[in-house]
PDB file of N, CA and C in Angstrom:
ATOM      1  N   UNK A   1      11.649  10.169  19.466  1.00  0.00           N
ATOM      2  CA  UNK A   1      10.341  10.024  18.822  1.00  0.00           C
ATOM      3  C   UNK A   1      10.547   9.453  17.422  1.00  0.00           C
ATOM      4  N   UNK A   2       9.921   8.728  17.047  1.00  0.00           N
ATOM      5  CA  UNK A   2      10.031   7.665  15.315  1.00  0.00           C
ATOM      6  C   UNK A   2       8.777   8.426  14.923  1.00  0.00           C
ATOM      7  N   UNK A   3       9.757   8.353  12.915  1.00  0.00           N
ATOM      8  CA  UNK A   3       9.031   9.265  12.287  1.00  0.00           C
ATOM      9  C   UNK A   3       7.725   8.191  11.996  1.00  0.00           C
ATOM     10  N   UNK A   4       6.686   8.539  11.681  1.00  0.00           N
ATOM     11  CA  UNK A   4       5.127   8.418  11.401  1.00  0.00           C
ATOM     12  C   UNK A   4       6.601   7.485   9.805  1.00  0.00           C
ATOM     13  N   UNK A   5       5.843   6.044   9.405  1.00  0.00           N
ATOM     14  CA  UNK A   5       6.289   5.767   8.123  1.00  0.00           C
ATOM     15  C   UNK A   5       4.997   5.119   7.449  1.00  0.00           C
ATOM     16  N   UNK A   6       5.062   5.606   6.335  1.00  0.00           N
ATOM     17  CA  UNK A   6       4.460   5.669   4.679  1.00  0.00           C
ATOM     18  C   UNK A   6       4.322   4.163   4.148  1.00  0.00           C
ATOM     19  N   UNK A   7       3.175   3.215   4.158  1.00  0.00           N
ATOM     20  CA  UNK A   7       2.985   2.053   3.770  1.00  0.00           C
ATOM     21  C   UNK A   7       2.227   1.680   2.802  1.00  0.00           C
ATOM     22  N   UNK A   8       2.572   1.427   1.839  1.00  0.00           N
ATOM     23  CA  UNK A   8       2.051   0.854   0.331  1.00  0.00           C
ATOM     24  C   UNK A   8       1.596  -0.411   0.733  1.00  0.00           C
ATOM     25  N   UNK A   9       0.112  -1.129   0.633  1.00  0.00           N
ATOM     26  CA  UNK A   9      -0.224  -2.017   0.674  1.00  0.00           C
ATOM     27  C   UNK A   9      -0.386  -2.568  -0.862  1.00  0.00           C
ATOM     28  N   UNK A  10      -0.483  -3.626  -1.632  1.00  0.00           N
ATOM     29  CA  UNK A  10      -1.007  -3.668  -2.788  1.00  0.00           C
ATOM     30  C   UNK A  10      -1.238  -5.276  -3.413  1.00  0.00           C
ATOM     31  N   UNK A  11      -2.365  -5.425  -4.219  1.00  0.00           N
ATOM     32  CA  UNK A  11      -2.893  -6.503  -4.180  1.00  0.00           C
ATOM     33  C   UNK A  11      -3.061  -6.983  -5.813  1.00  0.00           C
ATOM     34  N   UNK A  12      -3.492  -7.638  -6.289  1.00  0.00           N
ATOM     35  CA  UNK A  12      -4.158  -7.845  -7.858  1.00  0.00           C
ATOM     36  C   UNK A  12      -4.844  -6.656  -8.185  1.00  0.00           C
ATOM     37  N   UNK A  13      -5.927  -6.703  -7.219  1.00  0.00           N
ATOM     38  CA  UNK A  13      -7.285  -5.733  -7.421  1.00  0.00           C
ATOM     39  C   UNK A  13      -7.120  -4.598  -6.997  1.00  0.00           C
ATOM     40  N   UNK A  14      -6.314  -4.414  -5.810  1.00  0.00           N
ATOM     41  CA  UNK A  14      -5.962  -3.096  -4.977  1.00  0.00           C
ATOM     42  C   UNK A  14      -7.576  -3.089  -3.733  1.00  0.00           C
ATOM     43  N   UNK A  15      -8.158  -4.423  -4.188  1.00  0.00           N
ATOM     44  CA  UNK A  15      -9.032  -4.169  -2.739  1.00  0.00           C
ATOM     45  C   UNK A  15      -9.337  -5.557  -1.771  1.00  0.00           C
ATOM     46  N   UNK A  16      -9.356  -6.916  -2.424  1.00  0.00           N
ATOM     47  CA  UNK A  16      -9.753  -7.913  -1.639  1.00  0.00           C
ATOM     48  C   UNK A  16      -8.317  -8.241  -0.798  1.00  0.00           C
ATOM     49  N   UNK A  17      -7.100  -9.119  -0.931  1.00  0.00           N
ATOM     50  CA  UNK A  17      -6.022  -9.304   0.113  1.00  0.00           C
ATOM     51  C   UNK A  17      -5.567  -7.855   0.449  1.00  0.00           C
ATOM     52  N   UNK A  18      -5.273  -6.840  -0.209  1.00  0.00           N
ATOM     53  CA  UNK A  18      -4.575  -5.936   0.418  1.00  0.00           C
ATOM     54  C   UNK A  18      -5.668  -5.056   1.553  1.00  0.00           C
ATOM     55  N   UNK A  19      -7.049  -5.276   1.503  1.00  0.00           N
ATOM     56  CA  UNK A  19      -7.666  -4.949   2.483  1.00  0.00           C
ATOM     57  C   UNK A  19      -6.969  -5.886   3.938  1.00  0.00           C
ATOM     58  N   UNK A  20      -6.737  -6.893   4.084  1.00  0.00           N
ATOM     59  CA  UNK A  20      -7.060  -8.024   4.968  1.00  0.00           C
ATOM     60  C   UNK A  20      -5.494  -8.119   5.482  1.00  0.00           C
ATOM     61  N   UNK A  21      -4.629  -7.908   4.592  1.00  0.00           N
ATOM     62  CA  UNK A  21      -2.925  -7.191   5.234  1.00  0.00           C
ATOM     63  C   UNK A  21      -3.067  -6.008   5.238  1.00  0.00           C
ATOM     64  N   UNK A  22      -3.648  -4.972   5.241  1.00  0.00           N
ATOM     65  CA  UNK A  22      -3.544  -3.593   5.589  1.00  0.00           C
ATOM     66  C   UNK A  22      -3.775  -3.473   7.081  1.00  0.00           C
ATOM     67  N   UNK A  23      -5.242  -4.644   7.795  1.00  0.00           N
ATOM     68  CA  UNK A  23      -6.275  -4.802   8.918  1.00  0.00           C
ATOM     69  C   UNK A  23      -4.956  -4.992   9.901  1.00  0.00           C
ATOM     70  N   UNK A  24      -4.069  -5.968   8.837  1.00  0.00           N
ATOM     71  CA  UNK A  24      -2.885  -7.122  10.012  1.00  0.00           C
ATOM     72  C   UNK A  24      -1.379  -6.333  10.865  1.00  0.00           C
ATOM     73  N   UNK A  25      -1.258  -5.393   9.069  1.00  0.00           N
ATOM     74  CA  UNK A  25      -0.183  -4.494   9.127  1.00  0.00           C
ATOM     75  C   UNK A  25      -0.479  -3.147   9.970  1.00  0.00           C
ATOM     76  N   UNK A  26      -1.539  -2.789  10.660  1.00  0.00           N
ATOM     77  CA  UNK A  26      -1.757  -1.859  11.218  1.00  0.00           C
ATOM     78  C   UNK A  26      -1.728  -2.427  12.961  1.00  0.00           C
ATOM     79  N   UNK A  27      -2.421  -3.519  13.040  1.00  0.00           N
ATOM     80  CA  UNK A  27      -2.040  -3.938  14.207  1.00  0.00           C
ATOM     81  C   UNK A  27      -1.047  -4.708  14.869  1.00  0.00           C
ATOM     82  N   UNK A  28      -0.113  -4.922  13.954  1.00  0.00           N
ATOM     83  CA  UNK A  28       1.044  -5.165  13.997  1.00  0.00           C
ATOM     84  C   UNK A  28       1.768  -3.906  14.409  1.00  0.00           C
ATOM     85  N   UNK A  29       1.806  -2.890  13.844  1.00  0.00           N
ATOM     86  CA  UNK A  29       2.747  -1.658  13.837  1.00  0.00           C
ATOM     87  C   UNK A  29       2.252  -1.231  14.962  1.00  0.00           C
ATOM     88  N   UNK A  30       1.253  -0.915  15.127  1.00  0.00           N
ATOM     89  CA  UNK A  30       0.215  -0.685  16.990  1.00  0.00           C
ATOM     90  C   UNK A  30       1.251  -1.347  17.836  1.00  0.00           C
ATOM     91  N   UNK A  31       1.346  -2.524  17.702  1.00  0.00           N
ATOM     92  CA  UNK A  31       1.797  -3.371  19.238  1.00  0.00           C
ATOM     93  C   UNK A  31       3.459  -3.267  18.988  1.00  0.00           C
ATOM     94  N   UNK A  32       3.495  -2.638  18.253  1.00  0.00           N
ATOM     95  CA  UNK A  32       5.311  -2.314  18.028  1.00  0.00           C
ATOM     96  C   UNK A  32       5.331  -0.870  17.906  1.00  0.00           C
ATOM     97  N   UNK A  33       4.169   0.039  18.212  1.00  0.00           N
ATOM     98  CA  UNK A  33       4.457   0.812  18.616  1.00  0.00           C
ATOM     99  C   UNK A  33       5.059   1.970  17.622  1.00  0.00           C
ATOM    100  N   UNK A  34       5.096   1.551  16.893  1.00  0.00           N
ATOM    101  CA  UNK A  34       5.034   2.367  14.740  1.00  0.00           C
ATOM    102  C   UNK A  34       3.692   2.716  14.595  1.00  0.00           C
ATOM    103  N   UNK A  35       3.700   4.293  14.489  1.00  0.00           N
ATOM    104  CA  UNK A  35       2.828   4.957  13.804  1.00  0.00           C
ATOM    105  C   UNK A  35       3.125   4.922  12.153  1.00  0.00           C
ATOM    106  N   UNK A  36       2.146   4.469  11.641  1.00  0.00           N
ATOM    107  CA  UNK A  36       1.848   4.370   9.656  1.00  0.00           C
ATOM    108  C   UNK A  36       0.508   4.645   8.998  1.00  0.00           C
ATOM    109  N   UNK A  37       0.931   5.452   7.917  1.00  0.00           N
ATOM    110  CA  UNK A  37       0.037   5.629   7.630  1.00  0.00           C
ATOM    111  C   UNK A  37       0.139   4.769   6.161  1.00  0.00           C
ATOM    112  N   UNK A  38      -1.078   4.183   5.676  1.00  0.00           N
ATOM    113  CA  UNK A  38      -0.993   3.009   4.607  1.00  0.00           C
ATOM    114  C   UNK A  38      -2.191   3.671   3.701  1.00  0.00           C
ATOM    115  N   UNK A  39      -1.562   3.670   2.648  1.00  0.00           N
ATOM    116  CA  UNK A  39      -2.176   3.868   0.946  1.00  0.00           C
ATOM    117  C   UNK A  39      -2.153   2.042   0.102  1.00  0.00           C
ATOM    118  N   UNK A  40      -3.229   1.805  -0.061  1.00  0.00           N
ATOM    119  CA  UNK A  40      -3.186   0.556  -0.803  1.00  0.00           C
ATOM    120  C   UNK A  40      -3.233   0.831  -2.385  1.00  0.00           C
ATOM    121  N   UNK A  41      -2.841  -0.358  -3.367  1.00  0.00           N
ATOM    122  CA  UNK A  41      -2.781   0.040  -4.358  1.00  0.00           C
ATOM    123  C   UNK A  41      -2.866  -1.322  -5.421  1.00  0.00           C
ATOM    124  N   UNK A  42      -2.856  -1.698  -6.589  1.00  0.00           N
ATOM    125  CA  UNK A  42      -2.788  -2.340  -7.284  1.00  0.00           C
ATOM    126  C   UNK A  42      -1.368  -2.731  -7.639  1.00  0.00           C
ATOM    127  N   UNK A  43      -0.667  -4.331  -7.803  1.00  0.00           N
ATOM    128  CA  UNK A  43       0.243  -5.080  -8.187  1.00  0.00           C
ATOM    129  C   UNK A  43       0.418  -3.493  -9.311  1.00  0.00           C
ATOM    130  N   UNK A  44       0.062  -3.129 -10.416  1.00  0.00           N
ATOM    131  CA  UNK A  44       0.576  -2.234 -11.707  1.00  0.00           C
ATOM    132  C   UNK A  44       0.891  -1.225 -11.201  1.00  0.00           C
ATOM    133  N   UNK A  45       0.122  -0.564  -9.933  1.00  0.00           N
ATOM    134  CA  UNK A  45       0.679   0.822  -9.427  1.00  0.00           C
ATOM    135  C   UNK A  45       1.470   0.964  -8.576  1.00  0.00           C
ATOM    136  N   UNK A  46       2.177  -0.097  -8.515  1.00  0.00           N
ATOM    137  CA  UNK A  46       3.466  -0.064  -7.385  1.00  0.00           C
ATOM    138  C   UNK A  46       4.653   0.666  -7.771  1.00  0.00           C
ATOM    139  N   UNK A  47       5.105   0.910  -9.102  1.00  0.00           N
ATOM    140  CA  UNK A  47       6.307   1.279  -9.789  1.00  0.00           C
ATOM    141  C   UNK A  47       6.175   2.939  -9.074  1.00  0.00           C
ATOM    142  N   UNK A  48       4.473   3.355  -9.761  1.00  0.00           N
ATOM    143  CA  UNK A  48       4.239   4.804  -9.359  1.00  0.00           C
ATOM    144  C   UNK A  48       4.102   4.906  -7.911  1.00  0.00           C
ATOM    145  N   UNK A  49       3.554   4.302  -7.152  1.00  0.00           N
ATOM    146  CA  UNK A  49       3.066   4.463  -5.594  1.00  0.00           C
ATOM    147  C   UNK A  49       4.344   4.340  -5.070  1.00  0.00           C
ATOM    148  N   UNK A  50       5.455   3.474  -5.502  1.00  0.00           N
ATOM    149  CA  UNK A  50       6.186   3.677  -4.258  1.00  0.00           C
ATOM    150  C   UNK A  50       7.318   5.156  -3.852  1.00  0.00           C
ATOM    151  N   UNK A  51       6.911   5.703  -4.871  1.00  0.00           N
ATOM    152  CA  UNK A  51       7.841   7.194  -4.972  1.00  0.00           C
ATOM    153  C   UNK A  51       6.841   7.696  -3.355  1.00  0.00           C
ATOM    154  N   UNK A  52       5.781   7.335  -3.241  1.00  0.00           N
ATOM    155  CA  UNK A  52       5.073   8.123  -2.234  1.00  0.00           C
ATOM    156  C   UNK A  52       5.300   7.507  -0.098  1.00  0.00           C
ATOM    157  N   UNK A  53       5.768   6.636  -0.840  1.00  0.00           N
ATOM    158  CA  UNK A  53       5.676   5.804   0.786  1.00  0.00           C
ATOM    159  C   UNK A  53       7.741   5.306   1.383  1.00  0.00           C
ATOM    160  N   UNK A  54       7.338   4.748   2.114  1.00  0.00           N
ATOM    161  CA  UNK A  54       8.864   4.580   3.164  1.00  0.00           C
ATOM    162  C   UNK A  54       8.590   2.919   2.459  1.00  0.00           C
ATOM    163  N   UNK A  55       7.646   2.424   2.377  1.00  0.00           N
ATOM    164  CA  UNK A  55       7.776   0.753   1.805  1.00  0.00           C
ATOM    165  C   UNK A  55       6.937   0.319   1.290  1.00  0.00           C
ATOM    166  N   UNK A  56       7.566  -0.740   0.780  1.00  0.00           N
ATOM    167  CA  UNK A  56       6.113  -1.821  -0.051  1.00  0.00           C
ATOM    168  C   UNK A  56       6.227  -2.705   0.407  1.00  0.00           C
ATOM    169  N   UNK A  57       4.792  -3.191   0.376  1.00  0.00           N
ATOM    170  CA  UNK A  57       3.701  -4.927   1.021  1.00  0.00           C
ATOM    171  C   UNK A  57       2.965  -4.908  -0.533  1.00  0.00           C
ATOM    172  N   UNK A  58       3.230  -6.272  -0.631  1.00  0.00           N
ATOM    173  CA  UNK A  58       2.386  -7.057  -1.450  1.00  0.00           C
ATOM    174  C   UNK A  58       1.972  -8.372  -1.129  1.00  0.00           C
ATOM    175  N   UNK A  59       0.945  -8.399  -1.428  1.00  0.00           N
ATOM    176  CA  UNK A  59       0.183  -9.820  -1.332  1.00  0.00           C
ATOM    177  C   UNK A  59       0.867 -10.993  -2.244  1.00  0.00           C
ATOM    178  N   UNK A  60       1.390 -10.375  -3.185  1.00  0.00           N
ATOM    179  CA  UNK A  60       1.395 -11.151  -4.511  1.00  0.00           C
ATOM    180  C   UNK A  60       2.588 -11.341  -4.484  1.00  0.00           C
ATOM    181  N   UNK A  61       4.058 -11.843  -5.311  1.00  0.00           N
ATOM    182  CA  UNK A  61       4.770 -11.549  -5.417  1.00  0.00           C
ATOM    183  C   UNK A  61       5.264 -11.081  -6.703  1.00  0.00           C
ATOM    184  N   UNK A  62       6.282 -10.061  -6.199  1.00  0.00           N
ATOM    185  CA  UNK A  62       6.309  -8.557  -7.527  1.00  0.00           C
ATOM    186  C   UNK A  62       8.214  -8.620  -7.472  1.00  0.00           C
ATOM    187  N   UNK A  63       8.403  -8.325  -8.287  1.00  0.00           N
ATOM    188  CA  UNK A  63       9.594  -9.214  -9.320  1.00  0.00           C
ATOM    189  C   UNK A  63      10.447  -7.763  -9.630  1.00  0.00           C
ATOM    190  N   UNK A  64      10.203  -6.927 -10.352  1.00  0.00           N
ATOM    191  CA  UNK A  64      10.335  -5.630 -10.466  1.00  0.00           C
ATOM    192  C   UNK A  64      11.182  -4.957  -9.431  1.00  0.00           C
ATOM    193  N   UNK A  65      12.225  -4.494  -9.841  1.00  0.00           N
ATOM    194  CA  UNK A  65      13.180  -3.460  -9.118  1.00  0.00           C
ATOM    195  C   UNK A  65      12.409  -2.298  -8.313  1.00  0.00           C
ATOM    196  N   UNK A  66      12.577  -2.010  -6.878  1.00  0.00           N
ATOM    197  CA  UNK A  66      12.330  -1.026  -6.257  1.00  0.00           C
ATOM    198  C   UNK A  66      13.039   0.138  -6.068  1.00  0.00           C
ATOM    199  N   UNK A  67      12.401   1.115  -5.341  1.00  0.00           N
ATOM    200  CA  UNK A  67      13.843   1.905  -5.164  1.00  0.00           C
ATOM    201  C   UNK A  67      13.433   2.083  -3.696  1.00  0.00           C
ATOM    202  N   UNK A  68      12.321   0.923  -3.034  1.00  0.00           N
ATOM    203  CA  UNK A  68      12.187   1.209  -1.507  1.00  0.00           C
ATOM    204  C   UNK A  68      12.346  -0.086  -1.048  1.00  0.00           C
ATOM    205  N   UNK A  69      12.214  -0.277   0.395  1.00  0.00           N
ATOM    206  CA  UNK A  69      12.070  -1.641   0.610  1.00  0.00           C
ATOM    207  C   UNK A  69      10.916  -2.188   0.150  1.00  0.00           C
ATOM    208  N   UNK A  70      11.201  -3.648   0.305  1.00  0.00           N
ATOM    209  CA  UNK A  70       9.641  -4.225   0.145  1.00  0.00           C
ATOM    210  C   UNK A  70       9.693  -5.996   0.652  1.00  0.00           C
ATOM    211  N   UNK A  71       8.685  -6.067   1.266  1.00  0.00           N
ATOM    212  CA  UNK A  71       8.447  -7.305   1.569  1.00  0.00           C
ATOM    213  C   UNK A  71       6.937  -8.226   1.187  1.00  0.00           C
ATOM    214  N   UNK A  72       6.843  -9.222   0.871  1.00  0.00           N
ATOM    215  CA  UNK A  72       5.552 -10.196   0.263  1.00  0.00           C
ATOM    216  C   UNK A  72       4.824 -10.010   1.481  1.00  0.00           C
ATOM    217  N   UNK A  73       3.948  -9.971   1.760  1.00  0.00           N
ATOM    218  CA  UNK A  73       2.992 -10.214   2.995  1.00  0.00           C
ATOM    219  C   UNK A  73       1.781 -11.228   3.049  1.00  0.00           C
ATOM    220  N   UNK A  74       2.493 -11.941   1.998  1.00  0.00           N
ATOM    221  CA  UNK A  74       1.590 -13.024   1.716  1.00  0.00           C
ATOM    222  C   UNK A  74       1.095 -13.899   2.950  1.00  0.00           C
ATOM    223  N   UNK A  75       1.777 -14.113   3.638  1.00  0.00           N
ATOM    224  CA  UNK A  75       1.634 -15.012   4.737  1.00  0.00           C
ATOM    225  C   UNK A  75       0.299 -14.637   5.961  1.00  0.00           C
ATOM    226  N   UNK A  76       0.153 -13.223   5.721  1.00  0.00           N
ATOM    227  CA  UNK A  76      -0.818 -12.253   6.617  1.00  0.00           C
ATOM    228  C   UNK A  76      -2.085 -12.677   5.830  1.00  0.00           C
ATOM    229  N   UNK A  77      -1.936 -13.310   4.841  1.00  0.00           N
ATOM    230  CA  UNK A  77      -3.414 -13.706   4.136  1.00  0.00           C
ATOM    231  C   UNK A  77      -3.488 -15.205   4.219  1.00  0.00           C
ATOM    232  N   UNK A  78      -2.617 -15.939   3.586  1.00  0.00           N
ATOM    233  CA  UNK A  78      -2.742 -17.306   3.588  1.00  0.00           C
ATOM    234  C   UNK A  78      -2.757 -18.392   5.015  1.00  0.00           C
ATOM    235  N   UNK A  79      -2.058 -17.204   6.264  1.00  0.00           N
ATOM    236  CA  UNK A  79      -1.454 -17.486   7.363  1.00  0.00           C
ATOM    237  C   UNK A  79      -0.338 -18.899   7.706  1.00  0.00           C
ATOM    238  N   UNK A  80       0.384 -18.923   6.000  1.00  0.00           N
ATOM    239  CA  UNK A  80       1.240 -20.172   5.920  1.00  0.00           C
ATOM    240  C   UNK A  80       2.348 -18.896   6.343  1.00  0.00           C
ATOM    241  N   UNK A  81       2.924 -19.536   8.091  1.00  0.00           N
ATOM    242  CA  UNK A  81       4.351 -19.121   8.165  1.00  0.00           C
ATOM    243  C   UNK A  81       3.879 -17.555   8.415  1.00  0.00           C
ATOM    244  N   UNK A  82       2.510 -17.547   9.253  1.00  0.00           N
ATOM    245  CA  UNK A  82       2.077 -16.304   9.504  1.00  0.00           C
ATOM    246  C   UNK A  82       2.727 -15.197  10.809  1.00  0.00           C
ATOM    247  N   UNK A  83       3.547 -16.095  11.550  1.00  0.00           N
ATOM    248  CA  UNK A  83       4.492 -15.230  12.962  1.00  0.00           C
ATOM    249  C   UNK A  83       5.546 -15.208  12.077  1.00  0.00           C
ATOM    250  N   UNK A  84       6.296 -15.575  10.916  1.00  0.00           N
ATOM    251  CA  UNK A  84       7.458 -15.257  10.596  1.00  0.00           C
ATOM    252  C   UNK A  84       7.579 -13.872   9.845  1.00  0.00           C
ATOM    253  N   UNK A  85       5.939 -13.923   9.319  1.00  0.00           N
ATOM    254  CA  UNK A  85       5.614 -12.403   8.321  1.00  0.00           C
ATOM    255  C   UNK A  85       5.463 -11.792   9.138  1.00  0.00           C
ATOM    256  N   UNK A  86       4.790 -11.893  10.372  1.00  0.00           N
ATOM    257  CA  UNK A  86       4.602 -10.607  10.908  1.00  0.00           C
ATOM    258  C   UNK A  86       5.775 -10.309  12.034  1.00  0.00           C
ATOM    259  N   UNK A  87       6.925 -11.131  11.921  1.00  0.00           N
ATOM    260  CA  UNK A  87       7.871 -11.013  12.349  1.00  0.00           C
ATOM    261  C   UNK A  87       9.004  -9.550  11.496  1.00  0.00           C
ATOM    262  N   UNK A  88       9.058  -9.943  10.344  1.00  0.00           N
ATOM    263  CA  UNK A  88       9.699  -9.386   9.213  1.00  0.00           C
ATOM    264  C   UNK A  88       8.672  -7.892   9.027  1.00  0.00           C
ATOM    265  N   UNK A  89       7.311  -7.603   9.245  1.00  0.00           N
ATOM    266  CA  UNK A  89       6.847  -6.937   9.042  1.00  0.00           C
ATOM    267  C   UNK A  89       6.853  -5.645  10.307  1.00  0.00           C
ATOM    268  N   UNK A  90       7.006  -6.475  11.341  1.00  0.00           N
ATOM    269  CA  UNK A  90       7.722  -5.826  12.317  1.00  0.00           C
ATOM    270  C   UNK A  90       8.943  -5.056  12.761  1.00  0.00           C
ATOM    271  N   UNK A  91       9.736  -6.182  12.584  1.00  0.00           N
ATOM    272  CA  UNK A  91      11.373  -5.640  12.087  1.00  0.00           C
ATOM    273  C   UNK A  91      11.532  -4.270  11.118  1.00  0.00           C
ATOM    274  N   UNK A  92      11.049  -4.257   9.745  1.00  0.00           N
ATOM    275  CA  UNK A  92      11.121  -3.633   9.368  1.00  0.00           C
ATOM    276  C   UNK A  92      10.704  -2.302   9.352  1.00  0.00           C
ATOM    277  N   UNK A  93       9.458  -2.514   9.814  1.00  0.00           N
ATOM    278  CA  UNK A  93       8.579  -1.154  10.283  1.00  0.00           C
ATOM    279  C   UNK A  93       9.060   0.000  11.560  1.00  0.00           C
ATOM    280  N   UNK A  94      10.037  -1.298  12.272  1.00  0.00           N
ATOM    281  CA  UNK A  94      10.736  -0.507  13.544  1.00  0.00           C
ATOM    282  C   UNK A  94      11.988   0.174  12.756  1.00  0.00           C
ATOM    283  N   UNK A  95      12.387  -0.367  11.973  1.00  0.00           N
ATOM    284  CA  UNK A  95      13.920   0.183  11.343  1.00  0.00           C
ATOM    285  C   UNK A  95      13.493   1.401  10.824  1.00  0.00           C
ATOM    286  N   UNK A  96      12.335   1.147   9.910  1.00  0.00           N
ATOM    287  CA  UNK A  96      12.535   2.381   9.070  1.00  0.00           C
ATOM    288  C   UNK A  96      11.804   3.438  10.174  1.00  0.00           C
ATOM    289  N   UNK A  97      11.172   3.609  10.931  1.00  0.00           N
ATOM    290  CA  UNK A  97      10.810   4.413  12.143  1.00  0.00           C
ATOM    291  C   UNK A  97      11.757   5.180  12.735  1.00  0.00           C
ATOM    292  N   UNK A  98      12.759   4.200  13.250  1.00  0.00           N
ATOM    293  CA  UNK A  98      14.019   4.488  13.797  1.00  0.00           C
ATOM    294  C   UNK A  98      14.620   5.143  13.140  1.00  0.00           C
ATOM    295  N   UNK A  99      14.954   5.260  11.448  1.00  0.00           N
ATOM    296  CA  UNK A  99      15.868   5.818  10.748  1.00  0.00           C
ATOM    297  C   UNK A  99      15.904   7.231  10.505  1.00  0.00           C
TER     298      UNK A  99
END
C-alpha cells in the first residue's frame, strides 16, 4: 500500500495557475494511482509550506534551495511540452508513494 503524499501547489497569487495545475496534478496522480493530498500556496510561502508536504509544484520558476523535491509545472498551464510535465509529475509522485 503507498503512503497518501503531501503536495504543495504554488503560484504568484496562490490562486489563478496553481488552481489549473492542482485540477491537472490530481488527475494525473488518479490515473497513476497516487493518493495526494494538495495545499496550494504563494511563490513567498514556499520556504514555510514546504516543511508541511512530501513536494513542491510551481507554476513559476523558484530558484531558492529546498529541503524537498520540487518540480516547475509550468508546462500543465502553458501546455508547452505538456506529456513531458506530466510525465515527470508522474514519476515523481509514484517514487515518493513508493518510498
Amino acid at each position: 500500500m503507498s503512503k497518501e503524499v503531501k503536495v504543495l501547489v504554488a503560484c504568484g497569487s496562490g490562486v489563478a495557475s496553481s488552481t489549473i495545475a492542482q485540477e491537472a496534478i490530481k488527475e494525473i496522480a488518479k490515473d497513476a494511482g497516487v493518493n495526494v493530498r494538495i495545499v496550494k500556496g504563494t511563490i513567498a510561502e514556499v520556504p514555510t509550506k514546504q516543511n508541511d508536504v512530501d513536494v513542491v509544484f510551481t507554476t513559476a520558476n523558484y530558484r531558492k534551495p529546498l529541503n524537498k523535491p520540487y518540480l516547475s509545472v509550468f508546462g500543465l498551464i502553458s501546455n508547452v511540452n505538456r506529456a513531458g510535465t506530466e510525465k515527470k509529475v508522474k514519476d515523481l509522485l509514484v517514487k515518493l508513494a513508493n518510498e
